[in-house]
Every structure is written in structure tokens, then in C-alpha cells.
Protein backbone atom coordinates (compact mmCIF):
# COMPACT_ATOMS: atom_id res chain seq x y z
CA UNK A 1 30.15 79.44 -42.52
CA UNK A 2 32.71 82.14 -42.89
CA UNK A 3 34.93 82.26 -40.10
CA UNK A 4 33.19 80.15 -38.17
CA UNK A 5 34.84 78.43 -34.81
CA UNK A 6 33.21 74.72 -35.12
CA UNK A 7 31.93 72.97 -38.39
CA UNK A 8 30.21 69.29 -37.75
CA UNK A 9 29.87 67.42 -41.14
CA UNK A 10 27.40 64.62 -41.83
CA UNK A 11 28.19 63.26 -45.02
CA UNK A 12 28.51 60.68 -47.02
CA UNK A 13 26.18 58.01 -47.78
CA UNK A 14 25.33 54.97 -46.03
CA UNK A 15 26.55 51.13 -47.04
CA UNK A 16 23.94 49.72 -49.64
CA UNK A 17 23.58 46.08 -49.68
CA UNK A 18 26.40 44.62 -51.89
CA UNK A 19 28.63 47.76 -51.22
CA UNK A 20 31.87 47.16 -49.80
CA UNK A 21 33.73 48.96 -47.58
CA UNK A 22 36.04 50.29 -50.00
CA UNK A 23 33.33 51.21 -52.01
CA UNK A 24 31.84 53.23 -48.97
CA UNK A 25 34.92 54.82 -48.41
CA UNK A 26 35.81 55.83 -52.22
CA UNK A 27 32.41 57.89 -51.97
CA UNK A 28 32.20 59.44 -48.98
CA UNK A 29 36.31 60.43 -49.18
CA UNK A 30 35.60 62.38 -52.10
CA UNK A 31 32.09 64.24 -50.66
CA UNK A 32 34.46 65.00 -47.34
CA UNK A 33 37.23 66.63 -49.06
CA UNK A 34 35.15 69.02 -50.95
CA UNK A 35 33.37 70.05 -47.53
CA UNK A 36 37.15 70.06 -45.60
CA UNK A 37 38.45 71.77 -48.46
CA UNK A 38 36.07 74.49 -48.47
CA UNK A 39 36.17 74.87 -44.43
CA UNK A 40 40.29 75.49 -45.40
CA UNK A 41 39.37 77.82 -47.67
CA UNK A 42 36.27 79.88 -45.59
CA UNK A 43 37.32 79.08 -42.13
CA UNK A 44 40.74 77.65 -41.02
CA UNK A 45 40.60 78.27 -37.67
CA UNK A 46 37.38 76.15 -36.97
CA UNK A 47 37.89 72.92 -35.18
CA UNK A 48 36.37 70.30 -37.97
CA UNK A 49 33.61 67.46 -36.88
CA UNK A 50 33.32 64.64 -38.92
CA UNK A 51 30.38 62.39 -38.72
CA UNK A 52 31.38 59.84 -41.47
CA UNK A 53 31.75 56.13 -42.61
CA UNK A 54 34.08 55.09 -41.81
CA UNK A 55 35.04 57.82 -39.16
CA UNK A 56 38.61 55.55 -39.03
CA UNK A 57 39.70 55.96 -42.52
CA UNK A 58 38.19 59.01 -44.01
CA UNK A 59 39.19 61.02 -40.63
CA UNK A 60 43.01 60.49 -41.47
CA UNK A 61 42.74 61.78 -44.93
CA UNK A 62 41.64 64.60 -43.96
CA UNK A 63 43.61 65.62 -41.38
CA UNK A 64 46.37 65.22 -44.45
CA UNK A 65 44.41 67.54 -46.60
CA UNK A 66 44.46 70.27 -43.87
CA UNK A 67 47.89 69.51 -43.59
CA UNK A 68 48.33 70.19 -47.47
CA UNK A 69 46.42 73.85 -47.09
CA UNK A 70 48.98 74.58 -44.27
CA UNK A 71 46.28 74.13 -41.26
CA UNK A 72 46.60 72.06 -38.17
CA UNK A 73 45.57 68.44 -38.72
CA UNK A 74 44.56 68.38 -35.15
CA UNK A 75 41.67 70.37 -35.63
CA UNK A 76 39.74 67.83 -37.27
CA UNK A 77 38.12 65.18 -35.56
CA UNK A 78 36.23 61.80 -35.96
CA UNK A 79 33.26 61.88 -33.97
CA UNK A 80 31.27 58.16 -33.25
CA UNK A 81 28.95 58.49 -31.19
CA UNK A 82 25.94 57.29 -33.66
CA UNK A 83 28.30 53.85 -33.57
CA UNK A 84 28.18 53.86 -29.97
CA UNK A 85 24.05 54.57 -29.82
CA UNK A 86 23.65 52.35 -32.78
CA UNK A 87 25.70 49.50 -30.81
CA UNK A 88 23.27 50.06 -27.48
CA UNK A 89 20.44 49.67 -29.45
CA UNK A 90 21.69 46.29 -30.78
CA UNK A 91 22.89 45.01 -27.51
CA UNK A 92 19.82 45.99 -25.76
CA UNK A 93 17.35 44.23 -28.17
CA UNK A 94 19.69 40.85 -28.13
């Protein structure tokens, strides 16, 4: 993905029963930093899509490791939308 304008990541792993969230957010911090760190490295300019658990924690962090490499933190972004569907879903079968 050299120089590439747009990078969507979906990582990280899913809860498993028992896991917390911190637990869920230990793992999929460190798979999303090697993939953010890389896009810092291989394509700076490229406006960063996270699809992540939790989008509201692990989103943040990495905005602050772009900020580390010297990039704009604004360039990366959370995005929910498989909350939102998942949430429809649930509401509609209630």
C-alpha cells in the first residue's frame, strides 16, 4: 500500500466470553499500532480507517502514534458503522 490515499483496517479480534474489555483493548492496541505504524512508515499522507474494538479507545492512541511519527492525527479515523448495523439488527428482532 505504498503511497496509497485511504487505508481501512479491520483488526483486532473479537470479545471471547470471559474477556474483558481491557483485555480486548490490550490486544487489538498492539495489532493496530503495528498496521498504523507501518501506514506512517509506507504512506503518510493516506487518511487512516479504523474498524476496531473498541473504535473509542484504540482510535485515540493512534491518532497519538501518528502524532509521534510527525503526521496529522486527524487523518485517522474511527469508523462504527458495524455497531450501528449490529444495533438495528438487535432492535429489530426485540
Amino acid at each position: 500500500f505504498v503511497g496509497a490515499d485511504l487505508v481501512l483496517i479491520p483488526a483486532g479480534v473479537p470479545r471471547k466470553p470471559g474477556m474483558n474489555r481491557s483485555d480486548l483493548l490490550k490486544i487489538n492496541l498492539g495489532i493496530a499500532k503495528d498496521l498504523v505504524e507501518a501506514c506512517a512508515k509506507f504512506c503518510p499522507g493516506a487518511i487512516i480507517g479504523l474498524i476496531v474494538n473498541p473504535v473509542n479507545s484504540v482510535v485515540p492512541a493512534m491518532c497519538e502514534v501518528y502524532r509521534r511519527h510527525g503526521l496529522d492525527p486527524k487523518k485517522i479515523v474511527g469508523i462504527t458503522t458495524l455497531d450501528v448495523v449490529r444495533a438495528n439488527k438487535f432492535v429489530h428482532e426485540i
